[in-house]
Each structure stands twice: as C-alpha cells, then as structure tokens.
N, C-alpha and C. Protein backbone atom coordinates (compact mmCIF):
# COMPACT_ATOMS: atom_id res chain seq x y z
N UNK A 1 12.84 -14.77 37.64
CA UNK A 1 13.86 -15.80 37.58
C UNK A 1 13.33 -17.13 38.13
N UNK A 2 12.39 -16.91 39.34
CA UNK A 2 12.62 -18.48 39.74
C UNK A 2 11.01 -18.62 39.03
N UNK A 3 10.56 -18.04 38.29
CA UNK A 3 9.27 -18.53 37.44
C UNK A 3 9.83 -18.91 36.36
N UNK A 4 11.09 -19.15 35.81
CA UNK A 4 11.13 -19.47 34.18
C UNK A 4 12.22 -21.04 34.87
N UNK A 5 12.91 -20.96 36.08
CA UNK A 5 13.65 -21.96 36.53
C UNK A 5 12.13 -23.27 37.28
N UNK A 6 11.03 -22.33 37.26
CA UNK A 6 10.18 -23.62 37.38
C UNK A 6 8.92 -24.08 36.07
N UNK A 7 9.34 -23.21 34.77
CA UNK A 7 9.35 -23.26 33.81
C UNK A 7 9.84 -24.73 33.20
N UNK A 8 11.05 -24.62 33.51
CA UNK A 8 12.77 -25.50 33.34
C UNK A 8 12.14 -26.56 34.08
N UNK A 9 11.86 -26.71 35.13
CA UNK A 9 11.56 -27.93 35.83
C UNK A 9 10.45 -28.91 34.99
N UNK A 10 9.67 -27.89 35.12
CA UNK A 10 8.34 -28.79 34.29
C UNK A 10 8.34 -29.51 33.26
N UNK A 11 9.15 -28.35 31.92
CA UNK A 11 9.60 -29.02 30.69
C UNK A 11 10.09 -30.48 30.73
N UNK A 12 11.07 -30.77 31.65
CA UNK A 12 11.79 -31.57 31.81
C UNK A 12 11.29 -33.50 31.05
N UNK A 13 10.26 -33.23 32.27
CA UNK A 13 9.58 -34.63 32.05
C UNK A 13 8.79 -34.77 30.27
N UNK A 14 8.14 -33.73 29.71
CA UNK A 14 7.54 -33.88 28.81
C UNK A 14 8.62 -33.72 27.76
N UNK A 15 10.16 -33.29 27.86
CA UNK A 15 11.28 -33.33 26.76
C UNK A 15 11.54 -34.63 26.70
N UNK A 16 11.87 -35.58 28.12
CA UNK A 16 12.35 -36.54 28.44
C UNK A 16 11.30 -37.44 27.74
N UNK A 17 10.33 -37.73 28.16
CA UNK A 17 9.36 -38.54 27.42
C UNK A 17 9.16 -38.50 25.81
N UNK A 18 9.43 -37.48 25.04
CA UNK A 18 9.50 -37.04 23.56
C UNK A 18 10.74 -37.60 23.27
N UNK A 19 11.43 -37.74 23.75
CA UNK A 19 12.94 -38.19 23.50
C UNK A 19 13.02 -39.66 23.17
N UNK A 20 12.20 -40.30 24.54
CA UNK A 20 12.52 -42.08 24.99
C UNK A 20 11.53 -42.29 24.15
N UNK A 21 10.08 -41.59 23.51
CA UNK A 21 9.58 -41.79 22.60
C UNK A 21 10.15 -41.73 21.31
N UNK A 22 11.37 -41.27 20.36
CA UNK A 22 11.67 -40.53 19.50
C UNK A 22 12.63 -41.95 19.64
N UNK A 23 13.43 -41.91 20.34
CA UNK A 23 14.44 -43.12 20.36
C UNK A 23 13.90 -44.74 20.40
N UNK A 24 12.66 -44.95 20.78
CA UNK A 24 11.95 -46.04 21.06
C UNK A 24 11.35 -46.90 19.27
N UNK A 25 11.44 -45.49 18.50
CA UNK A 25 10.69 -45.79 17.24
C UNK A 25 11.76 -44.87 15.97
N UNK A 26 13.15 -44.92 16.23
CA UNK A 26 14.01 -44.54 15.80
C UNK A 26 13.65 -44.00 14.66
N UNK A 27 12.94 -42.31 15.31
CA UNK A 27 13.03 -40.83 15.13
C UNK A 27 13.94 -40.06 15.31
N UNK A 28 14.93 -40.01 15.92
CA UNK A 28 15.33 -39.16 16.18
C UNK A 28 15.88 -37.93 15.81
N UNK A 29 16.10 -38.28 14.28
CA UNK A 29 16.58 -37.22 13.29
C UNK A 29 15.13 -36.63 12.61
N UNK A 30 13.80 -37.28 12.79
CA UNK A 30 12.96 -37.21 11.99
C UNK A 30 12.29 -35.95 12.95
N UNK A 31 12.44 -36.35 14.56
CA UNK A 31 11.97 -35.54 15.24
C UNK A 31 12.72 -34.22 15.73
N UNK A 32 13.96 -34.09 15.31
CA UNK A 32 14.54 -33.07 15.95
C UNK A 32 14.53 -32.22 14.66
N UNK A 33 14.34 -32.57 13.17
CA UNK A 33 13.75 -32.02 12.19
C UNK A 33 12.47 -30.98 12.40
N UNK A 34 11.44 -31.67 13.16
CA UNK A 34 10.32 -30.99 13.15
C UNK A 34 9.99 -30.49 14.36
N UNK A 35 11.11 -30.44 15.13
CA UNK A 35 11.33 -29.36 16.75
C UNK A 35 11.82 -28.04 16.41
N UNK A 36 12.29 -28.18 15.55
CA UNK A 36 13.06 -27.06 14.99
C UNK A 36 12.44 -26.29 13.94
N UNK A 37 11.44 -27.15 13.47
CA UNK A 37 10.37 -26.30 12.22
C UNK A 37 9.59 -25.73 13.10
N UNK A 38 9.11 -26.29 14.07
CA UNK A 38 7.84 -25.89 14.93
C UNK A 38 9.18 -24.69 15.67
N UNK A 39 10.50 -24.71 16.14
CA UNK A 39 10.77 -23.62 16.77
C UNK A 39 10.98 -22.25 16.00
N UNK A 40 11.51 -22.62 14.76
CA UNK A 40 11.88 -21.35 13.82
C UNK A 40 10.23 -20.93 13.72
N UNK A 41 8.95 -21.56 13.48
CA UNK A 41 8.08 -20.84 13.00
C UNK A 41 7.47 -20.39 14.82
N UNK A 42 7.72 -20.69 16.10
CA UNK A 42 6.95 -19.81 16.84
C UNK A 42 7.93 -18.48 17.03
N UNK A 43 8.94 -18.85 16.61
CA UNK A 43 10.39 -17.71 16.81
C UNK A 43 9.65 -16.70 15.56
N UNK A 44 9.15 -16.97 14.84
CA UNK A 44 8.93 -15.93 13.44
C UNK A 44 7.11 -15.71 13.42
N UNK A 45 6.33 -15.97 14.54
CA UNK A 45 4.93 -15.93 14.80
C UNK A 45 4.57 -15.43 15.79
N UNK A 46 4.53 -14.24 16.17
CA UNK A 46 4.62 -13.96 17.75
C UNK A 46 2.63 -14.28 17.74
N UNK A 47 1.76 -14.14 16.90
CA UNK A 47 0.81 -14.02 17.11
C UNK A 47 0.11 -15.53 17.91
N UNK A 48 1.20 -17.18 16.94
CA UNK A 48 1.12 -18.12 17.17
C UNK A 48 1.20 -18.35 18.56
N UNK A 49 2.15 -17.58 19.35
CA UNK A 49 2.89 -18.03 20.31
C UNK A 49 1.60 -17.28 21.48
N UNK A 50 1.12 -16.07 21.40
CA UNK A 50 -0.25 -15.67 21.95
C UNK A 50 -1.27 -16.42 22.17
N UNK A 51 -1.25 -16.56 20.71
CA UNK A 51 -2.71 -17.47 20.90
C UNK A 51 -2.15 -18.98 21.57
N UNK A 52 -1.71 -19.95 21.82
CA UNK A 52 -0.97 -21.23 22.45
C UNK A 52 -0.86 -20.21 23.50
N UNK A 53 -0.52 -19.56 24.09
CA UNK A 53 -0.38 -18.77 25.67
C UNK A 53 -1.87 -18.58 26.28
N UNK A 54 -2.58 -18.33 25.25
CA UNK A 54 -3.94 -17.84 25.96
C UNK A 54 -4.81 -18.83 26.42
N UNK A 55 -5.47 -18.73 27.76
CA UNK A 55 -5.71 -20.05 28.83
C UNK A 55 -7.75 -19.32 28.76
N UNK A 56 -7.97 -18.42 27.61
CA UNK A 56 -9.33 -18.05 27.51
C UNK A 56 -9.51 -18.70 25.95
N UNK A 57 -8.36 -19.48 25.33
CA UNK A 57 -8.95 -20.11 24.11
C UNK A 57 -9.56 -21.28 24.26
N UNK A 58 -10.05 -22.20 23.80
CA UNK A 58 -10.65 -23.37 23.71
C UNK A 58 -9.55 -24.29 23.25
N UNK A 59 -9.49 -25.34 24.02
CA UNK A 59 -8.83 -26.88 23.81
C UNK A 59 -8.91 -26.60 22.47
N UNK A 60 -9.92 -27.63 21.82
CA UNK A 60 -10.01 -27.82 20.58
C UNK A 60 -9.55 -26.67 19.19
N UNK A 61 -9.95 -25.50 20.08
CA UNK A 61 -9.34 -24.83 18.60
C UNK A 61 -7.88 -24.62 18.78
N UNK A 62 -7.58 -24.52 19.56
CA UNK A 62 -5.89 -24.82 19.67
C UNK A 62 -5.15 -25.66 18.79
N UNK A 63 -6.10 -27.09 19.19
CA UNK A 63 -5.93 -28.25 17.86
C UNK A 63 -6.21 -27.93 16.79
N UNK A 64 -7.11 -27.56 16.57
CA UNK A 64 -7.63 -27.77 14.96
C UNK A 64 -6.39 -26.31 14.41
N UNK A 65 -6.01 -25.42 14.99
CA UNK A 65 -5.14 -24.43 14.44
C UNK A 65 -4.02 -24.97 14.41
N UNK A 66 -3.24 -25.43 14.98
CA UNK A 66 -2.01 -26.69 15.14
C UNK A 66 -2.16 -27.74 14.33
N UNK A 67 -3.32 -28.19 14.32
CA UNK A 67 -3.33 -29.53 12.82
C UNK A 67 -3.45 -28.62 11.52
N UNK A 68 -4.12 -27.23 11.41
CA UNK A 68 -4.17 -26.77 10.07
C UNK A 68 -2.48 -26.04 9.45
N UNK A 69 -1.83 -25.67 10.82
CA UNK A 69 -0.50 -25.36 10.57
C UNK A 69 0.64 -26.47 10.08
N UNK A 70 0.06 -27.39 10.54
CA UNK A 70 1.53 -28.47 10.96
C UNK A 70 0.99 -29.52 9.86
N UNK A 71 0.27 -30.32 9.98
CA UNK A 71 -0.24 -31.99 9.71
C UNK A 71 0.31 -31.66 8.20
N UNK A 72 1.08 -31.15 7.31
CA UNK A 72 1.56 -31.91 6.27
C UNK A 72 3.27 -31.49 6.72
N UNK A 73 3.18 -30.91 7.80
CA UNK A 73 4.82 -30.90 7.68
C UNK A 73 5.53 -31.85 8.63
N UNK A 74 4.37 -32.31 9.58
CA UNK A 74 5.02 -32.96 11.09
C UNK A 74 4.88 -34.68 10.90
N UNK A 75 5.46 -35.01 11.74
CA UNK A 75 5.20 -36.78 11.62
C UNK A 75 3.81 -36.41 13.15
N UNK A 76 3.12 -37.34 12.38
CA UNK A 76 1.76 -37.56 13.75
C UNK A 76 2.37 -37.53 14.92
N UNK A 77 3.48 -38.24 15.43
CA UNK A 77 3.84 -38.63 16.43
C UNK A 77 4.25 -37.16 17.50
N UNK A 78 4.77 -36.40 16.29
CA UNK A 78 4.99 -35.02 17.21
C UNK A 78 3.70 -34.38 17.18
N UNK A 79 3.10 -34.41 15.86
CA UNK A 79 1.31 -33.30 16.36
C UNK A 79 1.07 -33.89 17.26
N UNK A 80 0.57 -35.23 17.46
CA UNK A 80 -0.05 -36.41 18.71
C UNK A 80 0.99 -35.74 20.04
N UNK A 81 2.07 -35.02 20.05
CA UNK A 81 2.87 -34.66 21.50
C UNK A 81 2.09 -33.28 21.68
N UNK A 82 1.98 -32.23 20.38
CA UNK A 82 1.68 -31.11 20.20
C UNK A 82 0.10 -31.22 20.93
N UNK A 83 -0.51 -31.94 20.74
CA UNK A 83 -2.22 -32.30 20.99
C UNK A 83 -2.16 -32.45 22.65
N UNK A 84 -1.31 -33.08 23.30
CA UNK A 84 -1.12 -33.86 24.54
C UNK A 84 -0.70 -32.36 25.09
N UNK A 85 0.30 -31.66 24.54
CA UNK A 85 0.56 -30.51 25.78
C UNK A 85 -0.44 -29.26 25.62
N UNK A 86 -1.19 -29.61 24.49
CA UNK A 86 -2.77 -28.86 24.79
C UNK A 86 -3.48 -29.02 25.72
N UNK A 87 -3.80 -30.37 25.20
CA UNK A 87 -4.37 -31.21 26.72
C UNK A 87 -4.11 -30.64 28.10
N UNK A 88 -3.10 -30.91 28.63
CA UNK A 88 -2.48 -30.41 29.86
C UNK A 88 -2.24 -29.38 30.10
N UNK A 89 -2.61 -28.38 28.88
CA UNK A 89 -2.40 -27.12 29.23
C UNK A 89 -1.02 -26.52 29.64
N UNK A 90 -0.47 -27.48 28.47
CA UNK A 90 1.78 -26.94 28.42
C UNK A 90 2.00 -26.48 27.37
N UNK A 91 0.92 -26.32 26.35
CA UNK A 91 1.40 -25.99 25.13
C UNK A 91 2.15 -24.31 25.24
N UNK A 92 1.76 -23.45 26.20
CA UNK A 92 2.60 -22.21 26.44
C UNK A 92 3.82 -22.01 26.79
N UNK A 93 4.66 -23.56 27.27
CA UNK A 93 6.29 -23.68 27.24
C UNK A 93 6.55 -24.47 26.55
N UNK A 94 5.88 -24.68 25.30
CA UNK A 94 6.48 -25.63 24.09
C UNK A 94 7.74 -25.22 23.59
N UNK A 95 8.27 -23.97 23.76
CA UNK A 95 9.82 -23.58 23.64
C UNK A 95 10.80 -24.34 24.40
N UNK A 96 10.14 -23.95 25.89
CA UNK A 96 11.01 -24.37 26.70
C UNK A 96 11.31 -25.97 26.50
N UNK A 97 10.24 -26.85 26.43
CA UNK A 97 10.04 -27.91 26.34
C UNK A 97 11.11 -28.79 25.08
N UNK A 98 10.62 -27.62 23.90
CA UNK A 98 11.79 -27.58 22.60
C UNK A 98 13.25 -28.10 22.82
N UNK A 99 13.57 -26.93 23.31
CA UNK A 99 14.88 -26.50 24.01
C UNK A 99 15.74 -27.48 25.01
N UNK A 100 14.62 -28.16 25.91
CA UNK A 100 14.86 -29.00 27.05
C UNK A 100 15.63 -30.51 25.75
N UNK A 101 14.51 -30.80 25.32
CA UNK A 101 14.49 -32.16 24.43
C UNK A 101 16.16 -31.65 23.58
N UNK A 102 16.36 -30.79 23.00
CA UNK A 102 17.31 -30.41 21.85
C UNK A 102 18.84 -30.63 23.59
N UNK A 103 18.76 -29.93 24.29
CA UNK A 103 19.74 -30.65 25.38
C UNK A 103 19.85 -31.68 25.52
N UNK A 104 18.68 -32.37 26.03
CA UNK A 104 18.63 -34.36 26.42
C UNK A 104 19.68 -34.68 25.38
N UNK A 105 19.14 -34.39 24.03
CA UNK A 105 19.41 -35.33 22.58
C UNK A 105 20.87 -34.94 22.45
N UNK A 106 21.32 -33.58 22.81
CA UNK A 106 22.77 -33.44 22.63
C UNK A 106 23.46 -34.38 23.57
N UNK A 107 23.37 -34.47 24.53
CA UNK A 107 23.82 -35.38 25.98
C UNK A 107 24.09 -36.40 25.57
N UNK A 108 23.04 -37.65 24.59
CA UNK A 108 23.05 -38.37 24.27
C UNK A 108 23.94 -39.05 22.84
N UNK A 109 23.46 -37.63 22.08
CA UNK A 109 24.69 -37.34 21.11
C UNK A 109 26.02 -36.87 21.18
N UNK A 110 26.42 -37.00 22.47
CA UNK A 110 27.84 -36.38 23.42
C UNK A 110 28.17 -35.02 23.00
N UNK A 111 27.47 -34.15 22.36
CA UNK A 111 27.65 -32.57 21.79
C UNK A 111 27.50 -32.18 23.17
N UNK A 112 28.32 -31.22 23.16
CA UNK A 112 28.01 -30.08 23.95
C UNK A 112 27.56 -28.76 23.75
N UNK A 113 26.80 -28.06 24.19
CA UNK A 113 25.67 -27.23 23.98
C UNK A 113 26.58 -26.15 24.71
N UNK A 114 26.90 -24.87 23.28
CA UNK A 114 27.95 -23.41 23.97
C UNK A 114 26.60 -22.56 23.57
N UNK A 115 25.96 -21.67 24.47
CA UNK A 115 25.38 -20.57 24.24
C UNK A 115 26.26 -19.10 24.12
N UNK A 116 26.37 -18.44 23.32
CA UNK A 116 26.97 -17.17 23.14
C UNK A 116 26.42 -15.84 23.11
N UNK A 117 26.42 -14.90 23.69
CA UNK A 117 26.00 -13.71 23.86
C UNK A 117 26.65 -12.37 23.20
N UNK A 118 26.36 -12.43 22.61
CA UNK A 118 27.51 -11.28 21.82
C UNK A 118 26.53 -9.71 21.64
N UNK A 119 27.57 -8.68 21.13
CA UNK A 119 27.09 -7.39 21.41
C UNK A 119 26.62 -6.91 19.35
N UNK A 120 27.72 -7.76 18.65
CA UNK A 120 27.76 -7.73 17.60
C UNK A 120 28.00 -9.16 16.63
N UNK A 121 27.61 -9.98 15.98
CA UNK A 121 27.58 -10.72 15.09
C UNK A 121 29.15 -11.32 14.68
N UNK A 122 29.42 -12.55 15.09
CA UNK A 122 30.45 -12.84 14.52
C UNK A 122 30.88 -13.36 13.10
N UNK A 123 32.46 -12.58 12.87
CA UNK A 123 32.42 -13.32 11.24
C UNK A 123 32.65 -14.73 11.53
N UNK A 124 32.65 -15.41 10.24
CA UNK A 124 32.71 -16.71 10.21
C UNK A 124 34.15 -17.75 10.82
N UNK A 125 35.15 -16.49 10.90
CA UNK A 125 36.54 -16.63 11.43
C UNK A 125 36.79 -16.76 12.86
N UNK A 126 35.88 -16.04 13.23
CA UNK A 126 35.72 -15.34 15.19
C UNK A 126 34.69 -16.73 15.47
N UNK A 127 33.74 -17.16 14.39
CA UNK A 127 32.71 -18.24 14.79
C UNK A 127 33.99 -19.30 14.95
N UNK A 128 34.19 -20.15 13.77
CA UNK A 128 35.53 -21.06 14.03
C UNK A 128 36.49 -21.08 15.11
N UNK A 129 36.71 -19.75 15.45
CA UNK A 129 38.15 -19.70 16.42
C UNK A 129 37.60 -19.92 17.77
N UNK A 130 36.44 -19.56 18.03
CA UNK A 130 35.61 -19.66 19.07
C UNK A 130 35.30 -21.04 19.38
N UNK A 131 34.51 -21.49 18.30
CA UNK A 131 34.66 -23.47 18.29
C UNK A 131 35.78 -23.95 18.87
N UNK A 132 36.77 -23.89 18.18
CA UNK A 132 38.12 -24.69 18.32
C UNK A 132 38.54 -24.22 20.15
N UNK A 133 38.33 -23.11 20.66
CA UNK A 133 38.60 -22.64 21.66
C UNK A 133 37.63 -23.46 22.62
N UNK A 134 36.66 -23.44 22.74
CA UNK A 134 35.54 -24.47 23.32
C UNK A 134 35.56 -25.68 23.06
N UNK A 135 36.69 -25.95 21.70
CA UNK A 135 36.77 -27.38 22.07
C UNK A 135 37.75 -27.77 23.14
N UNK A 136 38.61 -27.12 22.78
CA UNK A 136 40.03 -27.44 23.73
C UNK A 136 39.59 -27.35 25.47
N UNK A 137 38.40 -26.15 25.28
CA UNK A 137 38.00 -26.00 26.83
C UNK A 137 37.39 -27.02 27.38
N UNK A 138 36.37 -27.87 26.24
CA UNK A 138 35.81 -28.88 26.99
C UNK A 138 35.91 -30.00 26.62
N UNK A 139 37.32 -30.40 26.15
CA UNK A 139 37.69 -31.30 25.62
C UNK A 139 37.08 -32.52 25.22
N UNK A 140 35.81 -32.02 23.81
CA UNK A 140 34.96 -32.53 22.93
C UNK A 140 34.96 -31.99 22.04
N UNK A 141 34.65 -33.43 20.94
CA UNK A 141 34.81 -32.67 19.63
C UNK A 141 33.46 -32.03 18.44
N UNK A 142 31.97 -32.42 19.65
CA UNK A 142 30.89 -31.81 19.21
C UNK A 142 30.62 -31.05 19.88
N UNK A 143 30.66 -29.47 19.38
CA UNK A 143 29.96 -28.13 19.62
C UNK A 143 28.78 -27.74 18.92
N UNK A 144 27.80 -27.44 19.49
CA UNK A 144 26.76 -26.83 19.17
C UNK A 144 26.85 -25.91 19.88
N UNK A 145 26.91 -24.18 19.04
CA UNK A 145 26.79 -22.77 19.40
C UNK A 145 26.06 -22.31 18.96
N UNK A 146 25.07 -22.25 19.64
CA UNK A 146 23.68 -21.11 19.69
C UNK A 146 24.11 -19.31 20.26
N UNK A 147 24.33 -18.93 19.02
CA UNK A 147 24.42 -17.77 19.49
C UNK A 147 23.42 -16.33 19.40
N UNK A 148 23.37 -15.29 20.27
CA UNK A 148 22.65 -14.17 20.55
C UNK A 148 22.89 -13.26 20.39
N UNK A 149 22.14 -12.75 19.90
CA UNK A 149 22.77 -10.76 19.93
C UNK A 149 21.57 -9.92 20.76
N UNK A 150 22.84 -9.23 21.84
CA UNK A 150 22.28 -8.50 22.27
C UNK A 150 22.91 -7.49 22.84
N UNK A 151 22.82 -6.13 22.19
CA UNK A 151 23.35 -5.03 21.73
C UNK A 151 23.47 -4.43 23.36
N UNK A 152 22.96 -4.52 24.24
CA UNK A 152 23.17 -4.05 25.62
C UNK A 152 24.70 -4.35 26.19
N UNK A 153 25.29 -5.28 25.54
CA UNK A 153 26.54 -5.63 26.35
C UNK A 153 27.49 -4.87 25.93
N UNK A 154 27.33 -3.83 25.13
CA UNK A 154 28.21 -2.44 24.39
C UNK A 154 29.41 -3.33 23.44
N UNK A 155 30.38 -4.56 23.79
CA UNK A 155 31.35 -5.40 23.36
C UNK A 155 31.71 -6.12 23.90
N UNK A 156 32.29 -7.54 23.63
CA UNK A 156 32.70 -8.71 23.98
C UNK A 156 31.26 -9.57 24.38
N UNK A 157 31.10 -10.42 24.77
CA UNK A 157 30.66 -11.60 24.79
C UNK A 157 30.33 -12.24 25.87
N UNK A 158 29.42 -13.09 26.61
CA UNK A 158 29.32 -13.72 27.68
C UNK A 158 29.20 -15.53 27.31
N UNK A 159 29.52 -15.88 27.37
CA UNK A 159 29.67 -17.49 26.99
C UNK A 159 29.13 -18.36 27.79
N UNK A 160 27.89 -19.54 27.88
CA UNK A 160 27.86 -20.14 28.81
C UNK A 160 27.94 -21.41 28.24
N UNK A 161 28.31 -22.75 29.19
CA UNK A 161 28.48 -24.01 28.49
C UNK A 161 27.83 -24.88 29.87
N UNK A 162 26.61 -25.06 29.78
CA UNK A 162 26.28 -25.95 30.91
C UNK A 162 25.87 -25.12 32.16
N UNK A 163 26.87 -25.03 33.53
CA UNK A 163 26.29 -24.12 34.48
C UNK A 163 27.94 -23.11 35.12
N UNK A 164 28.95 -23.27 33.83
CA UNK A 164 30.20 -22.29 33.54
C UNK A 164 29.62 -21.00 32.61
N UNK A 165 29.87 -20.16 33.43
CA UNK A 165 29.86 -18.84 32.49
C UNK A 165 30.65 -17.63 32.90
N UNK A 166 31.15 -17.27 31.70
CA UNK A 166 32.12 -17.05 31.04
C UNK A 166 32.00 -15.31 30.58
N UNK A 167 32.21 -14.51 31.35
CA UNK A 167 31.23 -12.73 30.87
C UNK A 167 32.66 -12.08 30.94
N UNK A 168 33.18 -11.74 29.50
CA UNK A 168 34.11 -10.84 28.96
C UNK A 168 33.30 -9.77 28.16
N UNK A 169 31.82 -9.60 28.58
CA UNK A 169 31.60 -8.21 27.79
C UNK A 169 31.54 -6.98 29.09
N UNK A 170 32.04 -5.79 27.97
CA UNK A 170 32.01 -4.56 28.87
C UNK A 170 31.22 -3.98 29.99
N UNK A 171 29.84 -4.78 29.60
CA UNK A 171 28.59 -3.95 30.70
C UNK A 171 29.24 -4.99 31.87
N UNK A 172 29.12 -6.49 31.67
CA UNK A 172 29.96 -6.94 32.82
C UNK A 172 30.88 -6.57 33.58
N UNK A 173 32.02 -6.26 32.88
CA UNK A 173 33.26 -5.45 33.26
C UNK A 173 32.61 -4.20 34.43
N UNK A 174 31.96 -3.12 33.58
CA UNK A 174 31.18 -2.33 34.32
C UNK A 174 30.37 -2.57 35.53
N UNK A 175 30.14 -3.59 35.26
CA UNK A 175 29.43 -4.04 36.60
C UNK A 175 29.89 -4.57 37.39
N UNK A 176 30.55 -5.41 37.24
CA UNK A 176 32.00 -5.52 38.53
C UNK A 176 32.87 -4.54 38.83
N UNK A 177 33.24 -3.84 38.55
CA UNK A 177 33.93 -2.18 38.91
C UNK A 177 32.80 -1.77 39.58
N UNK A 178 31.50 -1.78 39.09
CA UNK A 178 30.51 -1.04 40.54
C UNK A 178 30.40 -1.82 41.35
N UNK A 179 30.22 -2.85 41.35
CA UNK A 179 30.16 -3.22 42.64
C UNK A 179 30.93 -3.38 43.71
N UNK A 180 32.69 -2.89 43.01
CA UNK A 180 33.51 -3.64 43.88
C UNK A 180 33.78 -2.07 44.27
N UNK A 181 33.36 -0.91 43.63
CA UNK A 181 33.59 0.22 44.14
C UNK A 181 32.53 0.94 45.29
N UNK A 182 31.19 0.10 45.17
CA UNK A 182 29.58 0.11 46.07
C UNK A 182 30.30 -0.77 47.27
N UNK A 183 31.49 -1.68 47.42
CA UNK A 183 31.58 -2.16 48.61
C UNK A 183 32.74 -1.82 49.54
C-alpha cells in the first residue's frame, strides 16, 4: 500500500507537466486521445508492460521499441514525454502517470471521476441509474465511471468518488460483522 501511494506521489509532477504542456499548445483532446491508446494497448500487452518494467533493458531499446509501436499513431509531443520517462527511468508507472493526467484534466474539465467495483457487470439501466444517482450525490453534471469487475465481492458494489467510499458489497458486509463480532 504505501509503495503504490508513493507510486501516486511521483506520477504527480510528470501528469501535471503533460497537462500544462497539452494545454500550453492546445492538445488537449489530441492528447488525452493518445493516453488512452497507449493505456488500452499496455492494458491488452502484458509483455509491453514487462519489458518498460525491466531496469536490465537498455535506454535506447526501450525507445526504439516505443517509436516502432507508437510514431504513426502518437503526436511527437507525447512519444517526446514517452522518451523523457525512459530517460528517468518512469516509464514503469506510465499507467499510473496515465491515470494521474486523465484526473488533473477531469478537475479542469469540472467531471468528476466515480470508480465502481462491482461483483457482476452492469446493464445499461443499473449504468444510467447509477449516473443520475452520483449526480444528485455530487451535485455535477459530468460523470466519468470507470468501472471494475471483481468477482471476489460475491454482490453489490463498492463506489469510490475522490477520497468517499461507498462499500455495499457482501464481502464488505461480511467483514464488518467480523470484525464487530472479533471485538
């Protein structure tokens, strides 16, 4: 936990700087385009995401594998960020880093950012009703819901919006009954 919260720290400055860069040369749609290409393909590359982790590869081939992947899909300006957290040897929390920047830009874009945890997949009805419910909760009318599946929570949902969270699934439930029965 407190290795991925100093994970979180680090990202920070290199999201922030991609951002005031992105806004400085009014990217911002151009770049949150190709944050999201670069995230769906390390999300669908686990091999990509190894090799960028491994601190026994060489600088340069890092690059030259990153320019042979990317350079007809990216604007320079993001390979040229992609090259820089080689450099420094950050390219192994380029997620986090992802992730950090896609927050800033919501902030800025006054969205608010709902993460969802679910046990099972919502229909498109439970997605909507859920929106409208998070809007009223945080009385805004941009939601962005990133949601998760993860089959451990047996049913219901854990919701977080910022540093509120929100655990109506069963293993929770379960787990507050033990503990309140352990004390």
């Amino acid at each position: 936990m407190k290795n991925q919260n100093l994970i979180e720290k680090i990202s920070v400055p290199y999201a922030e700087a991609l951002l005031n860069l992105a806004e400085g040369n009014n990217l911002l749609l151009e770049v949150k385009n190709n944050l999201s290409l670069i995230l769906d393909f390390l999300s669908s590359s686990e091999d990509l995401q190894l090799l960028l982790s491994n601190p026994l590869i060489n600088v340069n081939t890092k690059k030259t594998i990153l320019k042979k992947i990317f350079e007809k899909n990216l604007n320079q300006t993001i390979l040229n960020f992609l090259f820089v957290l080689v450099d420094k040897r950050r390219i192994s929390i380029l997620s986090t880093i992802i992730n950090k920047y896609f927050e800033l830009s919501y902030k800025i874009e006054s969205v608010t950012l709902a993460e969802v945890t679910t046990a099972y997949e919502f229909s498109e009805t439970q997605h909507n009703e859920l929106v409208e419910k998070i809007k009223n909760l945080t009385q805004t009318n941009n939601i962005k819901l990133i949601i998760k599946i993860d089959s451990n929570l047996i049913g219901g949902f854990i919701l977080k919006i910022g540093s509120k969270i929100i655990d109506t699934s069963l293993s929770g439930k379960l787990r507050q009954m033990s503990l309140h029965l352990n004390s």
